[in-house]
N, C-alpha and C. Protein backbone atom coordinates (compact mmCIF):
# COMPACT_ATOMS: atom_id res chain seq x y z
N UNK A 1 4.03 -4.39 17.34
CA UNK A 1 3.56 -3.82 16.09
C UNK A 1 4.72 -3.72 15.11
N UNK A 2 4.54 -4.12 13.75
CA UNK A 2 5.83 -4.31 12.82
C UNK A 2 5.48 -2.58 12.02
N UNK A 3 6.66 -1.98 11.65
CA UNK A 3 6.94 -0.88 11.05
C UNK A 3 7.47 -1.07 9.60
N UNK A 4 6.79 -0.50 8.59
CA UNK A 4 7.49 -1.19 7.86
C UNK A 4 7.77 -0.12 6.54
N UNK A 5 8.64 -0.14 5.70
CA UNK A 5 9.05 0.64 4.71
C UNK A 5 8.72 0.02 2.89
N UNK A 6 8.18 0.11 2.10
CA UNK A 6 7.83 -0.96 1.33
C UNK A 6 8.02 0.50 -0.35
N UNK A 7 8.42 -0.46 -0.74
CA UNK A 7 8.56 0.44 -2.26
C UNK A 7 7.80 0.38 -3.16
N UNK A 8 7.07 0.66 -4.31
CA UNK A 8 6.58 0.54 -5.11
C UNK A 8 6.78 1.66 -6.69
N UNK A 9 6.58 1.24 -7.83
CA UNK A 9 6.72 2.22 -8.52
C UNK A 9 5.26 2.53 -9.62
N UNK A 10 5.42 3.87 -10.22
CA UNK A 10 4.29 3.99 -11.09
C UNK A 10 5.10 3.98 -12.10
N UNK A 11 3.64 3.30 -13.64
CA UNK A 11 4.17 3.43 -14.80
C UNK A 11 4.17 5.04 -14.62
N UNK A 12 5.15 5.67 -15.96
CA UNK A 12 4.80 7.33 -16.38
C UNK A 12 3.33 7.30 -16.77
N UNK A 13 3.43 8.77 -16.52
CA UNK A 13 2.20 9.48 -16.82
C UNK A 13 1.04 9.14 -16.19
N UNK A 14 1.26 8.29 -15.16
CA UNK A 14 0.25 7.62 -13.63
C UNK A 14 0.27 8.85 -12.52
N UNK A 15 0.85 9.66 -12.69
CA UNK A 15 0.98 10.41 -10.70
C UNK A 15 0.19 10.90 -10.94
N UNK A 16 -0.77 11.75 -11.34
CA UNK A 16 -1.45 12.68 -11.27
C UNK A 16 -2.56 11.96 -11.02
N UNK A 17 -3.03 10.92 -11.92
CA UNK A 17 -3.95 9.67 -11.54
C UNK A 17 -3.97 9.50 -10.00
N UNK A 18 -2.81 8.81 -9.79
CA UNK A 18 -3.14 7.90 -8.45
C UNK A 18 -2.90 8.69 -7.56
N UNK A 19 -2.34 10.04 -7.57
CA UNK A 19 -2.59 11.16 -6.22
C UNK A 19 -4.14 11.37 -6.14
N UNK A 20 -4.63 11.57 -7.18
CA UNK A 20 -6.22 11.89 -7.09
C UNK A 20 -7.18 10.59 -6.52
N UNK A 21 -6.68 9.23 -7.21
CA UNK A 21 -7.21 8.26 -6.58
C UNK A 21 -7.51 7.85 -5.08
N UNK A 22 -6.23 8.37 -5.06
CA UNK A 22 -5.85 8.05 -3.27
C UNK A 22 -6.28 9.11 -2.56
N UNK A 23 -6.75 10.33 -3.40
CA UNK A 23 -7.65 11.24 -2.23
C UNK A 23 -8.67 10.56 -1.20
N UNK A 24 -9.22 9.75 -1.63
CA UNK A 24 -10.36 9.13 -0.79
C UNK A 24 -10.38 7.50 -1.07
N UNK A 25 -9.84 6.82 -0.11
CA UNK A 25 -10.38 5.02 -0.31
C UNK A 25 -11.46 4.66 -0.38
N UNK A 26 -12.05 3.75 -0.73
CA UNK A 26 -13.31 3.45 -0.08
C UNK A 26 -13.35 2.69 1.38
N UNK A 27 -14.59 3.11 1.91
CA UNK A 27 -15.04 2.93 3.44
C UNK A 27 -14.75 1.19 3.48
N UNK A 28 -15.09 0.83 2.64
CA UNK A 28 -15.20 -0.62 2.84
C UNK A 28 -13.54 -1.60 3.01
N UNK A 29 -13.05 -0.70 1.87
CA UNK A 29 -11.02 -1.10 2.04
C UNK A 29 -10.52 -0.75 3.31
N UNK A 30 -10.83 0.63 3.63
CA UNK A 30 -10.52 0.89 5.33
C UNK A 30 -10.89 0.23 6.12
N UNK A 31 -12.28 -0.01 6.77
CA UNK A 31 -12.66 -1.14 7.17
C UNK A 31 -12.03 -2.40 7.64
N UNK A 32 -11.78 -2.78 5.95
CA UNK A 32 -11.37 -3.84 6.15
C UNK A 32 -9.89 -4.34 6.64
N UNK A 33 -9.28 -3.53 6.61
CA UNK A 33 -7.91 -3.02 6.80
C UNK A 33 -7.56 -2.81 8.29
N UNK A 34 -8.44 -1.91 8.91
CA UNK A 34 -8.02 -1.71 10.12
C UNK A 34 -8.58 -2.97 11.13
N UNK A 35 -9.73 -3.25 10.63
CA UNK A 35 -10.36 -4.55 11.15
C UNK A 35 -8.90 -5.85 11.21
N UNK A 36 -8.38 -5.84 10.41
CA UNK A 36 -7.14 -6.81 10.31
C UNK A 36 -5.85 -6.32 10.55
N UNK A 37 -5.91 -5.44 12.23
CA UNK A 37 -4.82 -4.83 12.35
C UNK A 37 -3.80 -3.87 11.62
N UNK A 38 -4.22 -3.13 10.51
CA UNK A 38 -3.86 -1.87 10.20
C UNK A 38 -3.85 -0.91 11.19
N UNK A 39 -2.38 -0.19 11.40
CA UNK A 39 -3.09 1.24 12.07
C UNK A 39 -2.53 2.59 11.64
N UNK A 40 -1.74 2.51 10.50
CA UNK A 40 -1.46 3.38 9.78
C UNK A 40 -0.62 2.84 8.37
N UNK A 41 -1.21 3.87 7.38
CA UNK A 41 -0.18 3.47 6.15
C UNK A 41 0.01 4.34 5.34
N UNK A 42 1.14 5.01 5.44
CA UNK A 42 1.43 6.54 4.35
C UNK A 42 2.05 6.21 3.18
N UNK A 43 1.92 7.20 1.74
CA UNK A 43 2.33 7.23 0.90
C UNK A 43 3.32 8.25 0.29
N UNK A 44 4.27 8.47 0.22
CA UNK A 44 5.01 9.32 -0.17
C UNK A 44 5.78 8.84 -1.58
N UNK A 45 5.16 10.16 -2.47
CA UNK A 45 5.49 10.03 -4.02
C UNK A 45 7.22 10.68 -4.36
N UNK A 46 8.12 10.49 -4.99
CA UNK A 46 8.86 11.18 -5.75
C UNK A 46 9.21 10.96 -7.12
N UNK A 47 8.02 11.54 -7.97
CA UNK A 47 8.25 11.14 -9.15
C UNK A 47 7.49 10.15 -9.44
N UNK A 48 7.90 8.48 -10.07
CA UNK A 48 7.45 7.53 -10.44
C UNK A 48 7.54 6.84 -8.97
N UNK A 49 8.33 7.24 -8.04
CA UNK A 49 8.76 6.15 -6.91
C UNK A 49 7.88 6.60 -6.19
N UNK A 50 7.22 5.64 -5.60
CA UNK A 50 6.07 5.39 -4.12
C UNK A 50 6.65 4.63 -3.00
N UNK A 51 6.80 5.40 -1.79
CA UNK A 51 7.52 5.07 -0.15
C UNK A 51 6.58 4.88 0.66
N UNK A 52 5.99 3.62 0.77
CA UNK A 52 4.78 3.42 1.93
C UNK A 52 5.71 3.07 2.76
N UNK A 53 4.93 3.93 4.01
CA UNK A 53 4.80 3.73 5.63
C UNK A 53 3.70 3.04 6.15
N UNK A 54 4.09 1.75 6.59
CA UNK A 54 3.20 1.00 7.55
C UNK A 54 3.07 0.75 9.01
N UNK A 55 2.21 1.10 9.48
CA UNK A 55 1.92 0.31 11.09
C UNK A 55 1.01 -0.60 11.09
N UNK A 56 1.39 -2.14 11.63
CA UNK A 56 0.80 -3.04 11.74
C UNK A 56 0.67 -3.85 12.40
N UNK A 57 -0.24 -4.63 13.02
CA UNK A 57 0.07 -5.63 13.80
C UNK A 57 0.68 -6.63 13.10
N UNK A 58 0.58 -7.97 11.42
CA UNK A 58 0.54 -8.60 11.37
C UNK A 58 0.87 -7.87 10.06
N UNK A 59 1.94 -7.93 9.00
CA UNK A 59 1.48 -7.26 7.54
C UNK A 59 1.14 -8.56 6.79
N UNK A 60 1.60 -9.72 7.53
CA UNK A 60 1.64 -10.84 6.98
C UNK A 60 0.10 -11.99 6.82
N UNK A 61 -0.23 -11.24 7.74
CA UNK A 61 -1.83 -11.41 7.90
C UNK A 61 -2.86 -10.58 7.50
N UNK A 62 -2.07 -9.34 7.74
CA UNK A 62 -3.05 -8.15 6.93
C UNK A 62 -3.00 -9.03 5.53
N UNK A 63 -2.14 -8.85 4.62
CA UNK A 63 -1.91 -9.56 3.23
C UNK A 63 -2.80 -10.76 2.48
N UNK A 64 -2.71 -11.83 4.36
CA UNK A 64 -3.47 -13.12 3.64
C UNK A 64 -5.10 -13.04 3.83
N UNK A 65 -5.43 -11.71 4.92
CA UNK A 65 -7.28 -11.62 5.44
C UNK A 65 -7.73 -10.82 4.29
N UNK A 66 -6.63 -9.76 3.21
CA UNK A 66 -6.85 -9.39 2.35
C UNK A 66 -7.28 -9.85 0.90
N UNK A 67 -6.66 -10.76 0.82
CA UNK A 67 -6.06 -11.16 -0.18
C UNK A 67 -7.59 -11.89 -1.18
N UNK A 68 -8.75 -12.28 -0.57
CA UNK A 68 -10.32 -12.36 -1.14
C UNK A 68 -10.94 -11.65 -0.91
N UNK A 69 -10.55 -10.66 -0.30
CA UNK A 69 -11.59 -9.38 0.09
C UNK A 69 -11.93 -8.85 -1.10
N UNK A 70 -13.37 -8.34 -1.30
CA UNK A 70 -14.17 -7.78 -2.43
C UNK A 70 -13.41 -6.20 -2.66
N UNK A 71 -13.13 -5.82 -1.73
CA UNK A 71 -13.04 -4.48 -1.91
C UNK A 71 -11.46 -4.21 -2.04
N UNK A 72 -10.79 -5.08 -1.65
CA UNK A 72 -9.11 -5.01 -1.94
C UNK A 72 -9.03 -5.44 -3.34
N UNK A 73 -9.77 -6.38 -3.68
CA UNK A 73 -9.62 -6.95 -5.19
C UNK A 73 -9.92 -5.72 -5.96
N UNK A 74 -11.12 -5.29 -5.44
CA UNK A 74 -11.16 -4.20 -6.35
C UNK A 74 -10.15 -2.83 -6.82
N UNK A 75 -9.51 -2.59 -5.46
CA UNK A 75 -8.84 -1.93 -4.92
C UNK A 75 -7.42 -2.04 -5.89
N UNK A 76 -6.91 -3.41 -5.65
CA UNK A 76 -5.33 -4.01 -6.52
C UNK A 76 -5.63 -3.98 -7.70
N UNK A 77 -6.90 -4.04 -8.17
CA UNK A 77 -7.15 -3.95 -9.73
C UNK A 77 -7.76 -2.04 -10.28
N UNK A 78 -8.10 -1.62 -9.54
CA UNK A 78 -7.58 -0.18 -9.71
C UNK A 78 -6.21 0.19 -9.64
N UNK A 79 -5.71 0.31 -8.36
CA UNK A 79 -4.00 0.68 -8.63
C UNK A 79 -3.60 -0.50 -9.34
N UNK A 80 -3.20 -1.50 -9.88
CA UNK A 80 -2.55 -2.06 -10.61
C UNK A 80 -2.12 -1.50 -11.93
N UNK A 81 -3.35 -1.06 -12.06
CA UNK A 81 -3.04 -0.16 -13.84
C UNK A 81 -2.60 0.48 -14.17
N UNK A 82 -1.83 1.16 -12.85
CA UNK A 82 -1.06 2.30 -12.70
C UNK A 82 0.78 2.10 -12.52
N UNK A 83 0.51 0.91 -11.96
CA UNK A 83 2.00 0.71 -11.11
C UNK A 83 2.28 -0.34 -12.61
N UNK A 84 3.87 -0.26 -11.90
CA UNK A 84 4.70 -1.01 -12.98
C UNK A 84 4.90 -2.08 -12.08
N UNK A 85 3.95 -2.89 -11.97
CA UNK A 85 3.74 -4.40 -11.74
C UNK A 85 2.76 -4.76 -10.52
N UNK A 86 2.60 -5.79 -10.54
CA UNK A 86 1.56 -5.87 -9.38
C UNK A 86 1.94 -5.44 -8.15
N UNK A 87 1.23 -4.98 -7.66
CA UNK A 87 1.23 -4.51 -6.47
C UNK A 87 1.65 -5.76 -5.13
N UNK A 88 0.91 -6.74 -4.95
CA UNK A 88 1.09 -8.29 -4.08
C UNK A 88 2.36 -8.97 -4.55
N UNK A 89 2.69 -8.71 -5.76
CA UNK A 89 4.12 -10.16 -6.36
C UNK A 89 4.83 -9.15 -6.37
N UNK A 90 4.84 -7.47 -6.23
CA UNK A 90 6.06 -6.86 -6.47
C UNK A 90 6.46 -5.79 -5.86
N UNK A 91 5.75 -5.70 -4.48
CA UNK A 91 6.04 -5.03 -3.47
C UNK A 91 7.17 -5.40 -2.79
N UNK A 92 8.38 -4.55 -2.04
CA UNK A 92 9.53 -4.91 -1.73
C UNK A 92 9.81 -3.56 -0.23
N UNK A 93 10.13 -4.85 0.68
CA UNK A 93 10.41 -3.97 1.83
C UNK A 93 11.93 -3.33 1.61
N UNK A 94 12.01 -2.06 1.93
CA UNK A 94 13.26 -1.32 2.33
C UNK A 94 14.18 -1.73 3.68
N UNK A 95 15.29 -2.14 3.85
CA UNK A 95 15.92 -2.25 4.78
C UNK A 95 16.44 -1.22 6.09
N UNK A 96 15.64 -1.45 7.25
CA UNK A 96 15.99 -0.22 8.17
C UNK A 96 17.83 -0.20 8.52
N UNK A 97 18.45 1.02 8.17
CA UNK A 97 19.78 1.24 8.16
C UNK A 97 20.23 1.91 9.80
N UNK A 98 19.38 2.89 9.93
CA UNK A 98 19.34 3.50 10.91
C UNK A 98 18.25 4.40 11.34
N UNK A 99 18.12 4.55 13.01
CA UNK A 99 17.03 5.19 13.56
C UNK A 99 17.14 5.76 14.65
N UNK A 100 17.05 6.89 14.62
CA UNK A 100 16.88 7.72 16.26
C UNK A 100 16.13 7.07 17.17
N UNK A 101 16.68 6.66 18.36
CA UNK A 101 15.46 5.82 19.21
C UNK A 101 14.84 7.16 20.07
């Protein structure tokens, strides 16, 4: 299972938005998500900066089984409007430095 650290940012005046957004996904994005080896993915805000936590089997496959899904499209085109750039062309993994085993 790959672990993964991934950055993202919001335009201003977005957090309050997309904390509320992200109260509830829709059934159908989950779904589809865990169906394609998702098994966890956290969000942690500071400010404009967003720190997803991933567990995955495949993120690389999660990405491409995603990537025509009705409900992810819908999904990247909701948060998109928020973030300062696309979400798919401008997501960027964090480098693991160190870890308590």
């Amino acid at each position: 299972m790959q672990r993964l650290a991934l950055r993202t940012r919001l335009k201003p005046g977005c957090e309050e938005i997309y904390d509320r957004e992200h109260a509830v996904i829709p059934a159908d994005l989950d779904a589809a998500m865990r169906e394609n080896g998702l098994h966890s993915w956290r969000i942690y805000r500071d400010g404009l900066d967003l720190f997803h936590y991933v567990e995955v089997d495949d993120f690389a496959a999660l990405q491409e089984a995603l990537r025509d899904h009705p409900a992810d499209i819908a999904w990247q085109k909701q948060m998109n409007r928020l973030l300062d750039g696309d979400f798919a062309k401008n997501v960027t993994g964090l480098k693991l430095v160190w870890e308590l085993p």
